[in-house]
N, C-alpha and C. Protein backbone atom coordinates (compact mmCIF):
# COMPACT_ATOMS: atom_id res chain seq x y z
N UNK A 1 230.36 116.82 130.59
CA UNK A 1 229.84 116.61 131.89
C UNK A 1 228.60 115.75 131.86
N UNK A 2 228.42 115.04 132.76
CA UNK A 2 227.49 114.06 133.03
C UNK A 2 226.49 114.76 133.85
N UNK A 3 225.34 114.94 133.64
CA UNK A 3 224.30 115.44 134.65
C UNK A 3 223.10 114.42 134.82
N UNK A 4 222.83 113.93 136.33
CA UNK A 4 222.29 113.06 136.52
C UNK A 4 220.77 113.84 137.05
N UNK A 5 219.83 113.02 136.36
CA UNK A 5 218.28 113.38 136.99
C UNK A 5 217.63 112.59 137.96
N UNK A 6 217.44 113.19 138.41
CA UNK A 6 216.82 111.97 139.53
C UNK A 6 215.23 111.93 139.60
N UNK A 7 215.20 110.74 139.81
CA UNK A 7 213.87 110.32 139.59
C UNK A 7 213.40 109.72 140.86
N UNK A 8 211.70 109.58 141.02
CA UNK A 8 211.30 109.48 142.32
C UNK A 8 209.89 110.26 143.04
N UNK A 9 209.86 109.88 143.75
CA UNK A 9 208.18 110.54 144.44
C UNK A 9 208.90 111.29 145.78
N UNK A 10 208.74 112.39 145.46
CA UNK A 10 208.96 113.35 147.03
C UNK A 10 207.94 112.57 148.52
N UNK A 11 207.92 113.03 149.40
CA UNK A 11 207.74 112.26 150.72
C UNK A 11 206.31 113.50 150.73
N UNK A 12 205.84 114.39 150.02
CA UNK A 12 204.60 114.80 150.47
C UNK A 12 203.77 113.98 149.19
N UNK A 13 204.16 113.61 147.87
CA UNK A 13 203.54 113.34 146.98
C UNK A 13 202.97 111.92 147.53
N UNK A 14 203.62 110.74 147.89
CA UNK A 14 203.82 109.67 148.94
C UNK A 14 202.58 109.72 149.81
N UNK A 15 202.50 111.07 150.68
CA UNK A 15 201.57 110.64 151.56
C UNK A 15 200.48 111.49 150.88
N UNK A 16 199.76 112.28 149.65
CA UNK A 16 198.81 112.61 148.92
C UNK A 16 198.49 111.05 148.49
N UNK A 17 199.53 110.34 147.80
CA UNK A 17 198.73 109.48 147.52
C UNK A 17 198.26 108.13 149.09
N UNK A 18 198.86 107.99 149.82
CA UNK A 18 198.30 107.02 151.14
C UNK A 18 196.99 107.70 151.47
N UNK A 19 196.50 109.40 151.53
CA UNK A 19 195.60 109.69 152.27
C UNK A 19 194.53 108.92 150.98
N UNK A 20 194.94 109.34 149.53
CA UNK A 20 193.76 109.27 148.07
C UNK A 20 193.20 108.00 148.66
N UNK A 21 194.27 106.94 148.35
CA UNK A 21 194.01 105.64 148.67
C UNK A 21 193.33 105.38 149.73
N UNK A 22 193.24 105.67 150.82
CA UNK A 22 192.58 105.96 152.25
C UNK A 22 190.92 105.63 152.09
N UNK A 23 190.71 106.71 151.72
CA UNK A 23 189.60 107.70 151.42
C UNK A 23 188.69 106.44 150.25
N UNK A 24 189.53 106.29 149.50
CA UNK A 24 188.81 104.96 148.45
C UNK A 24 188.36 103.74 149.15
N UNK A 25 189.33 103.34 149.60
CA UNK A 25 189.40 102.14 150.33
C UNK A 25 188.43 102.28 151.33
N UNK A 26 188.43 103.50 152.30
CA UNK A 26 187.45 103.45 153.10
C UNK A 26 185.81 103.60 152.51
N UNK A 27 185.87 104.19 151.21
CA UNK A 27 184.62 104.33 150.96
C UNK A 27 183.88 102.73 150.36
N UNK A 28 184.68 102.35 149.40
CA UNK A 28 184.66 100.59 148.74
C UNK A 28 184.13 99.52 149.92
N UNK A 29 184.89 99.63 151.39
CA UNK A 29 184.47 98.85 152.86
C UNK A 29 183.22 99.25 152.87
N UNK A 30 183.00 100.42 152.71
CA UNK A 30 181.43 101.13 153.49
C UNK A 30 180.12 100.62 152.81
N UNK A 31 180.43 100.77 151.23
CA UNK A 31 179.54 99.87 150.62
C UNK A 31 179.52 98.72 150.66
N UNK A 32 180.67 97.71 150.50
CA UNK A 32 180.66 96.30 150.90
C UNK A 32 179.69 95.98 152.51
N UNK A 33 180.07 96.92 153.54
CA UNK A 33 179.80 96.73 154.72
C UNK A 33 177.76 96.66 154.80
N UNK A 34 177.41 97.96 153.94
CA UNK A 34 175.64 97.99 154.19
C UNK A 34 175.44 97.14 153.02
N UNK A 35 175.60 96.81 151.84
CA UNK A 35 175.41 95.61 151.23
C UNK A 35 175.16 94.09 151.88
N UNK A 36 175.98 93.94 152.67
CA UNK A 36 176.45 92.77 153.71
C UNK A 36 175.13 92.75 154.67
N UNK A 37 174.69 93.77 155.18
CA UNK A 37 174.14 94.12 156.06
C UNK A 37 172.87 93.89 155.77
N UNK A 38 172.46 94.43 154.55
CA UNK A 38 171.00 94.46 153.77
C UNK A 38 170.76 93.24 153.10
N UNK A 39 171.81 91.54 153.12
CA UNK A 39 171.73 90.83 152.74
C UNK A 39 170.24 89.79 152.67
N UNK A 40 170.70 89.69 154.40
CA UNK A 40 169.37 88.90 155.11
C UNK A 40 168.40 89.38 154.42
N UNK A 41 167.59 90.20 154.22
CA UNK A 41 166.41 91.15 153.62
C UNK A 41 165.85 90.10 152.59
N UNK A 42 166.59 90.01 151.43
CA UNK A 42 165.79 89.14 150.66
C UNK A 42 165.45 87.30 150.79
N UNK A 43 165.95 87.51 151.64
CA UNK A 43 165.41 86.44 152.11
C UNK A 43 163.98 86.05 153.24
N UNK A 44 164.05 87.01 153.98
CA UNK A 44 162.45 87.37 154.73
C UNK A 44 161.78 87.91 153.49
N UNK A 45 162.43 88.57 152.48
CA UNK A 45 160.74 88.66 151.87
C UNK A 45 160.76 87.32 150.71
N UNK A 46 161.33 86.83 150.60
CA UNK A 46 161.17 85.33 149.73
C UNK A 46 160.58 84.53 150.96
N UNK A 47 160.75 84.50 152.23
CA UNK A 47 160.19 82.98 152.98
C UNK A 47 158.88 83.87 153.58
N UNK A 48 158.52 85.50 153.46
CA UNK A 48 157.46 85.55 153.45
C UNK A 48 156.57 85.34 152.16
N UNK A 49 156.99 85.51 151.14
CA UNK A 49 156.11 84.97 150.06
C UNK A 49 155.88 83.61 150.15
N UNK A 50 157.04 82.91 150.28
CA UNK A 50 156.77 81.37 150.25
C UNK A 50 155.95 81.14 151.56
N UNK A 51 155.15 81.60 152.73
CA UNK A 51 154.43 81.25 153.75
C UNK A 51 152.54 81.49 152.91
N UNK A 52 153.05 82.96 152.20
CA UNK A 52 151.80 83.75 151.79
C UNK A 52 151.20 82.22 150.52
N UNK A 53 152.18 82.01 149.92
CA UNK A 53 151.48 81.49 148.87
C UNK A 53 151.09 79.72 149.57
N UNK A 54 151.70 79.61 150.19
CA UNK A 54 151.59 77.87 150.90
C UNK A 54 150.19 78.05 151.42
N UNK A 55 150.23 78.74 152.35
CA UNK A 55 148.65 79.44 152.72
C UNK A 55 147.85 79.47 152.15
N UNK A 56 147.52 80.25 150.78
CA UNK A 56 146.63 80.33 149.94
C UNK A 56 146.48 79.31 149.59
N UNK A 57 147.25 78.54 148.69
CA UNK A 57 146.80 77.52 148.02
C UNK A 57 146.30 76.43 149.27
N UNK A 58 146.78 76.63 150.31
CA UNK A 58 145.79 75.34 151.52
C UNK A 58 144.44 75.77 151.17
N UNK A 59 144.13 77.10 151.28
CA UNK A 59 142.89 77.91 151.46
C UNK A 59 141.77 77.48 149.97
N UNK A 60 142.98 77.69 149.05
CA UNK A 60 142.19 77.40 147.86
C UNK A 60 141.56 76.01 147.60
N UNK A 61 142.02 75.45 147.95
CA UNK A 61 142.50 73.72 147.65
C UNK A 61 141.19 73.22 148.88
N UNK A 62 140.67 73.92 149.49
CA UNK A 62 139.10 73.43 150.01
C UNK A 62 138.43 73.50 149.44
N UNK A 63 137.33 72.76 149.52
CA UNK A 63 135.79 72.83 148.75
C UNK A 63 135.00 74.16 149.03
N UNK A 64 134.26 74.46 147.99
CA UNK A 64 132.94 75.52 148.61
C UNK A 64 132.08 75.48 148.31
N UNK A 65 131.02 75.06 149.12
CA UNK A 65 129.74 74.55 148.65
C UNK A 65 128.61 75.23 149.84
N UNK A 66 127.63 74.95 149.06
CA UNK A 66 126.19 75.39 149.74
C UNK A 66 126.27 74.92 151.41
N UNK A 67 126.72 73.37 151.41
CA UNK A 67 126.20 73.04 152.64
C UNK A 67 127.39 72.35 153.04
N UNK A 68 127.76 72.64 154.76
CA UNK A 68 128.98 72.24 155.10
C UNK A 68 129.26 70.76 154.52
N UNK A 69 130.64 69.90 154.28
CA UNK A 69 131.04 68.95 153.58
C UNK A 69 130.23 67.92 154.75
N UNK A 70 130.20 67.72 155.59
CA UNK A 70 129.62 66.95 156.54
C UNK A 70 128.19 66.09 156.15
N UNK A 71 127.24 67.48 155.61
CA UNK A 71 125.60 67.93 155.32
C UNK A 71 125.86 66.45 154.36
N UNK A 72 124.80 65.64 154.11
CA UNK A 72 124.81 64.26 153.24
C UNK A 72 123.98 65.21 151.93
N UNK A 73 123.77 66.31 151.83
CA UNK A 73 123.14 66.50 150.65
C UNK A 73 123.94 68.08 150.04
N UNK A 74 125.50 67.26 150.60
CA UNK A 74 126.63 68.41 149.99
C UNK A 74 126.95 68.18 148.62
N UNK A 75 126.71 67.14 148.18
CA UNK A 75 126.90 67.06 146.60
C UNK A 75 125.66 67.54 145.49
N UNK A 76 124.59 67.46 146.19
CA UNK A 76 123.56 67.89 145.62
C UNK A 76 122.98 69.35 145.69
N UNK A 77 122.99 69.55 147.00
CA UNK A 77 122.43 71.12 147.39
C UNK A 77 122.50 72.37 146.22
N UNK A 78 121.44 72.75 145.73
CA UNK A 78 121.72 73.79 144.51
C UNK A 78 121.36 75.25 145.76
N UNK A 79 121.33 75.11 147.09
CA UNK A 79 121.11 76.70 147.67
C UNK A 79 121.08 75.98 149.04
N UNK A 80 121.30 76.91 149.50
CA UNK A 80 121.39 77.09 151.44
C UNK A 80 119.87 76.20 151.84
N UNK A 81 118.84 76.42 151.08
CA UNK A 81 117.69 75.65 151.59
C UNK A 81 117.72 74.14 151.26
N UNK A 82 118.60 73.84 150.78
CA UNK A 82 118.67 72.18 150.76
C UNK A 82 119.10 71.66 151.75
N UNK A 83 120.37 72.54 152.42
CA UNK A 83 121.20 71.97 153.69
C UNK A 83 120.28 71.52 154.85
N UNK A 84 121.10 70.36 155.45
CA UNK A 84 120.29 70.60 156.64
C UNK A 84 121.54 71.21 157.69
N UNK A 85 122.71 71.58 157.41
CA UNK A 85 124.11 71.97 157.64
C UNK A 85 124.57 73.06 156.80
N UNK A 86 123.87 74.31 156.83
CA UNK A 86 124.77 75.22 155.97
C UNK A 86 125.84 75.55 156.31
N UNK A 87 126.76 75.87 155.53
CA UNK A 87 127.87 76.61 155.67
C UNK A 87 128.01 78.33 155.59
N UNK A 88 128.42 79.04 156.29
CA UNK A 88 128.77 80.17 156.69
C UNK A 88 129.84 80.43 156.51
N UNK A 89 130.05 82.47 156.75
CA UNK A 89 131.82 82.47 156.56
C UNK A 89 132.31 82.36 158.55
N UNK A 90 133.26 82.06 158.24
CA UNK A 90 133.78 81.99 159.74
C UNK A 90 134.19 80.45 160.07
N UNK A 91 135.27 80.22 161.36
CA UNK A 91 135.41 79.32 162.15
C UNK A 91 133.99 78.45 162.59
N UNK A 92 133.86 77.14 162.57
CA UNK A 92 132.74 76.32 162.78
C UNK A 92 132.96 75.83 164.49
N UNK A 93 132.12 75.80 165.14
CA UNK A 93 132.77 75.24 166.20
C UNK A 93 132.97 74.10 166.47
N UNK A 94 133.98 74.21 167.28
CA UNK A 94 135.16 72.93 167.37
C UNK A 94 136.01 72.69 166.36
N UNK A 95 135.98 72.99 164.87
CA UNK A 95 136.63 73.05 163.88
C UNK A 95 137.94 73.65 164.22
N UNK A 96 139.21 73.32 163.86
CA UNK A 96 140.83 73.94 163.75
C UNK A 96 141.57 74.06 162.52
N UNK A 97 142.15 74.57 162.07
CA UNK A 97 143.35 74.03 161.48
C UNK A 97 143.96 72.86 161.14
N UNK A 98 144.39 72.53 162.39
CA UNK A 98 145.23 71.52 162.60
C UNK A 98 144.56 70.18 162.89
N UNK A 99 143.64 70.52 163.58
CA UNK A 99 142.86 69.39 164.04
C UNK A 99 142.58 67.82 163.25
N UNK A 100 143.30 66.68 164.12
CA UNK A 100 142.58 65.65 163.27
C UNK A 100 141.45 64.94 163.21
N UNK A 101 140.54 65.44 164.04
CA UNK A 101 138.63 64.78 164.27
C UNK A 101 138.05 66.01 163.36
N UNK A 102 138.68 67.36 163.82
CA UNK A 102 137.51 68.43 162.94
C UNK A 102 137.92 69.39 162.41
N UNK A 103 138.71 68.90 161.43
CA UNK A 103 139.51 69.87 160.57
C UNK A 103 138.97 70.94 159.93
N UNK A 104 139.76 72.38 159.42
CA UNK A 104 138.43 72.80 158.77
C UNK A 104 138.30 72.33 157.51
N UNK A 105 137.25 72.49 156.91
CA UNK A 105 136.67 71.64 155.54
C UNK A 105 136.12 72.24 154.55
N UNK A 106 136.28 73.35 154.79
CA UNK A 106 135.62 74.30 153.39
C UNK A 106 136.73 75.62 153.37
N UNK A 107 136.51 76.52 152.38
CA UNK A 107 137.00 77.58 152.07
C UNK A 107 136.48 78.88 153.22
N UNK A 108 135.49 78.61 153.53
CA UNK A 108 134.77 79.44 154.72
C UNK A 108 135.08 79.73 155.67
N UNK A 109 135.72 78.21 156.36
CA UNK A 109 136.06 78.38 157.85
C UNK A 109 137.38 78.86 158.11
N UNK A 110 138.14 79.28 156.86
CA UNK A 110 139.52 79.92 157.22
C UNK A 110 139.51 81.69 157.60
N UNK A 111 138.05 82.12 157.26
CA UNK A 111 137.88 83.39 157.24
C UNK A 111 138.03 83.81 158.83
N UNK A 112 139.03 84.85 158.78
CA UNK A 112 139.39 85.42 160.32
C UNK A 112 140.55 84.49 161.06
N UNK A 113 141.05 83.71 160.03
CA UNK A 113 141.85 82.89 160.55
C UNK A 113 143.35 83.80 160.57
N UNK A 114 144.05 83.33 161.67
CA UNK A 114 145.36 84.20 162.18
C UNK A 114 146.37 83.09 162.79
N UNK A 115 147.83 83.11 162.90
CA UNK A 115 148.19 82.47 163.07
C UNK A 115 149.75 83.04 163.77
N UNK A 116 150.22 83.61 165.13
CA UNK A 116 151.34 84.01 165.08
C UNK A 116 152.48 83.11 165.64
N UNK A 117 153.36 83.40 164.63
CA UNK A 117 154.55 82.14 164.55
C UNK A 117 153.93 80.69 163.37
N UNK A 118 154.51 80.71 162.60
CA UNK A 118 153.85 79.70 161.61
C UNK A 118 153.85 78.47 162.04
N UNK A 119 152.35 78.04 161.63
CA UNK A 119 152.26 76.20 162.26
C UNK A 119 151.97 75.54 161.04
N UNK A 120 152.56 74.27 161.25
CA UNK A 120 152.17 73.35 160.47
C UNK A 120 151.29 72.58 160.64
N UNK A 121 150.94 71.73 159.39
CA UNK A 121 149.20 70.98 160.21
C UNK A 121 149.13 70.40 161.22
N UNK A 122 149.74 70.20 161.94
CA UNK A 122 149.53 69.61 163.43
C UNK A 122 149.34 70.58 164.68
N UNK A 123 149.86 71.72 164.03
CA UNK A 123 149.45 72.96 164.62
C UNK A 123 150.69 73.35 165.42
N UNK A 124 151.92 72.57 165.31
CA UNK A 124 153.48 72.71 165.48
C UNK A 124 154.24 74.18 165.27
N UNK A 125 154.74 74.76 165.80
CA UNK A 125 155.42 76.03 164.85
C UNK A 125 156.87 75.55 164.34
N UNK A 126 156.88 75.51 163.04
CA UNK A 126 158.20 75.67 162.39
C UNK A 126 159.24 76.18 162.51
N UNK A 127 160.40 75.59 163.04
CA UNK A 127 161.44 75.83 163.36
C UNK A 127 162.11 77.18 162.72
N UNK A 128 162.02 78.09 163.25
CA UNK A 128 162.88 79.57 162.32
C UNK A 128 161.54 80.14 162.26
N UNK A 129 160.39 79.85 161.86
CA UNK A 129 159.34 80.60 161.61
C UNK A 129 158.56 81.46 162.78
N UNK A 130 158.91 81.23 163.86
CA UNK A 130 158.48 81.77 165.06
C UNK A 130 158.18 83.38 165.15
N UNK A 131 159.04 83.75 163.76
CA UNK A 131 158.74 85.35 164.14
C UNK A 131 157.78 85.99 162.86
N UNK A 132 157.19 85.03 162.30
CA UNK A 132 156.18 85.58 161.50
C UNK A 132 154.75 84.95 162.02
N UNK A 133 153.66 86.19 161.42
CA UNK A 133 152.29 85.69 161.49
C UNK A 133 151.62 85.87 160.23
N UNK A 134 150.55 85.31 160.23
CA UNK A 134 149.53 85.15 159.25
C UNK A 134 148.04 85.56 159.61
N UNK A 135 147.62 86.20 158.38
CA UNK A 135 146.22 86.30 158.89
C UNK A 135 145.29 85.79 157.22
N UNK A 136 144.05 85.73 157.46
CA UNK A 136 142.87 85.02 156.40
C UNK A 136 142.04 85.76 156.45
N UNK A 137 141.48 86.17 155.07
CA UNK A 137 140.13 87.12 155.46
C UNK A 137 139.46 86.53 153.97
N UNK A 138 138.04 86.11 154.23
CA UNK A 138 137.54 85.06 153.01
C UNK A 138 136.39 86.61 152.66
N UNK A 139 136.07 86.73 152.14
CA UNK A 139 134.85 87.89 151.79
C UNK A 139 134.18 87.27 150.26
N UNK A 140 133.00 87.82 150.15
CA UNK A 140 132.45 87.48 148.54
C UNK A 140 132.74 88.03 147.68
N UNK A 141 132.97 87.86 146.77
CA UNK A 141 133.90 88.42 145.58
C UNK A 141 132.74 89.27 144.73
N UNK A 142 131.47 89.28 144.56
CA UNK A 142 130.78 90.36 144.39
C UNK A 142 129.97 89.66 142.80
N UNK A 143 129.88 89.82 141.90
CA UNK A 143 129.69 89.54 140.20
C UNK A 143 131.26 89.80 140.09
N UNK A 144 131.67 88.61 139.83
CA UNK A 144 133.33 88.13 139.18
C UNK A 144 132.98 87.25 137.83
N UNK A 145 133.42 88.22 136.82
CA UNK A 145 133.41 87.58 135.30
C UNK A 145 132.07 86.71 135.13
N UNK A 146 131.25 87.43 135.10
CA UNK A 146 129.95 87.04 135.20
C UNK A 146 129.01 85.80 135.61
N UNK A 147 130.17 85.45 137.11
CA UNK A 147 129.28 84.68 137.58
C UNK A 147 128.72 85.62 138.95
N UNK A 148 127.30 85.35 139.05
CA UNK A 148 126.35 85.47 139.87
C UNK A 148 126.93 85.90 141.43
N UNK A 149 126.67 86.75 141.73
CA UNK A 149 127.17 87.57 143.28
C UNK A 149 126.52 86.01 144.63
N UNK A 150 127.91 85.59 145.35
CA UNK A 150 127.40 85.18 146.05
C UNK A 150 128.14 83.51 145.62
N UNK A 151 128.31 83.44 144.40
CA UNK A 151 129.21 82.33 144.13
C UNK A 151 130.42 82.02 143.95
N UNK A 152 131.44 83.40 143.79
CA UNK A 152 132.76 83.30 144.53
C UNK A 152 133.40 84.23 145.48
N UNK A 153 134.64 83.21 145.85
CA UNK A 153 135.00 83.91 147.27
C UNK A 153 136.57 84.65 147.01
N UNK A 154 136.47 85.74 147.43
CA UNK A 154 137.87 86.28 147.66
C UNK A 154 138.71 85.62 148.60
N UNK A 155 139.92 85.58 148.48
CA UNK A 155 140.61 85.26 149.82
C UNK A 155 141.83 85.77 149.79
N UNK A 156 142.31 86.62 150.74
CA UNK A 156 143.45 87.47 151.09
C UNK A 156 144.24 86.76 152.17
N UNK A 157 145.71 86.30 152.02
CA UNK A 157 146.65 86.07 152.86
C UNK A 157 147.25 86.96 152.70
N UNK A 158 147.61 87.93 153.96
CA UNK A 158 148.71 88.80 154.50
C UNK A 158 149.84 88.50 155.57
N UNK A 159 150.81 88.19 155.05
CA UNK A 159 152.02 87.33 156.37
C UNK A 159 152.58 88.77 156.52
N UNK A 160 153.15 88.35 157.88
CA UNK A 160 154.24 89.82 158.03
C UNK A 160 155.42 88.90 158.70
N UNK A 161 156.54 89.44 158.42
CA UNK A 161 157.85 88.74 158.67
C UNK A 161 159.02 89.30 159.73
N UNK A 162 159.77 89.56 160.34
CA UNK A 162 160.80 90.06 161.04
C UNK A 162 161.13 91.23 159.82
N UNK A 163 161.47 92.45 160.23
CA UNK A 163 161.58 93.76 159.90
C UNK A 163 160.44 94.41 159.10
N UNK A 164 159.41 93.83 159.85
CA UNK A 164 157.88 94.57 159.04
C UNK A 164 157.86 94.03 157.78
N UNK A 165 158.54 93.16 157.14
CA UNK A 165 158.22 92.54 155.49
C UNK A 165 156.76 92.28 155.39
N UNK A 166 156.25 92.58 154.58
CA UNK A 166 154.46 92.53 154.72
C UNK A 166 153.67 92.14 153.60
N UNK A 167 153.47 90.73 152.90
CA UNK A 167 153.07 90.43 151.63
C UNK A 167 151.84 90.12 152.10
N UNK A 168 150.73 90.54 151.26
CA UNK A 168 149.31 90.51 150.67
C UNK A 168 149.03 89.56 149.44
N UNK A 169 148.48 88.42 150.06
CA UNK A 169 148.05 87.61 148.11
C UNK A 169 146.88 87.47 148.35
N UNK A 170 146.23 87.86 147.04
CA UNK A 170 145.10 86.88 147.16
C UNK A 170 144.56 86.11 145.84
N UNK A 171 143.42 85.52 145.90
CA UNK A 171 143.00 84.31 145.19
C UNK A 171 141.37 84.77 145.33
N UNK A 172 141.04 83.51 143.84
CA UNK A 172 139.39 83.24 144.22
C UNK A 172 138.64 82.26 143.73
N UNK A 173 138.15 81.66 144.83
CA UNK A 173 137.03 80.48 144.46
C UNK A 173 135.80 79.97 144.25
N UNK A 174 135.55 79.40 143.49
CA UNK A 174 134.20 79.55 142.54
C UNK A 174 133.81 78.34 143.43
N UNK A 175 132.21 78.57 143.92
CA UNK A 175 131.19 77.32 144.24
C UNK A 175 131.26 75.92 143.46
N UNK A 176 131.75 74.71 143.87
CA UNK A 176 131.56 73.39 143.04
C UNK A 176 130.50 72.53 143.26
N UNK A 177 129.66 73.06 144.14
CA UNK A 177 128.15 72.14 144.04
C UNK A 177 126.78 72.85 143.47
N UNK A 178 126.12 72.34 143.24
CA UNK A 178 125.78 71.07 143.23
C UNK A 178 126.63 70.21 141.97
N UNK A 179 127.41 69.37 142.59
CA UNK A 179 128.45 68.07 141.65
C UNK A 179 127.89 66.94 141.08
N UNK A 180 126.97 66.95 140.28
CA UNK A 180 126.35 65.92 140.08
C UNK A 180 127.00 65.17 138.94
């Protein structure tokens, strides 16, 4: 006699495995899906770093000296009593940013400086950048590696970006006059 076996998946084993599969598949989407989602992210905090550091180095990349750059005895001045134009921390008046008659001109006048929606030197806001701001805070850096309190400057850029992204840099600049 011939006895035949039969082979095969019963119709409940069938749908154990459609629900298994289910259940995977739906979970594999779910991660793909907040992955996807959380993409954008690194990118606001890369184009807020890249605002923070463009900033600074504008900031850095000024002079700092005894007596505003204007003063004719800015190359010489060894102290505030040489000026006949000292320089201070803070905005100068009439001084901007952007400005092309009275730009600012030292490391000083960026202190308290803020900026919401990013501008470029013309004082333009950058296309896409509209939803971040900037702020400047210049302070004295105190006895830094043993130079003398009063001859360099701290400077803190803090940008904040669309979903609260919030980078802090800072830097510091040492007095270059008297340049003789």
């Amino acid at each position: 006699m011939f006895t035949s076996v039969q082979r095969g998946v019963s119709l409940i084993e069938l749908l154990v495995f459609i629900v298994v599969v289910g259940i995977a598949v739906t979970g594999v989407v779910t991660v793909y899906s907040t992955s996807a989602r959380g993409s954008a992210d690194p990118v606001v905090r890369k184009q807020v770093l890249a605002i923070a550091e463009s900033l600074l180095e504008e900031v850095l990349a000024k002079p700092y000296t005894y007596c505003d750059p204007d003063d004719p005895a800015v190359e010489t001045a060894s102290s505030v009593a040489d000026c006949a134009i000292a320089e201070g921390l803070g905005e100068e008046a009439g001084e901007a940013r952007g400005s092309n008659t009275l730009p600012f001109d030292n490391v000083n006048d960026f202190d308290g400086f803020a900026m919401s929606g990013i501008t470029d030197l013309a004082g333009d806001v950058v296309t896409g950048l509209d939803a971040y701001a900037a702020v400047v805070q210049v302070t004295s850096a105190g006895v830094f590696n043993g130079i003398p309190d009063g001859e360099t400057l701290r400077v803190v850029v803090t940008v904040t970006g669309p979903g609260n992204h919030r980078v802090s840099l800072s830097g510091y600049r040492t007095r270059h006059a008297p340049n003789l």
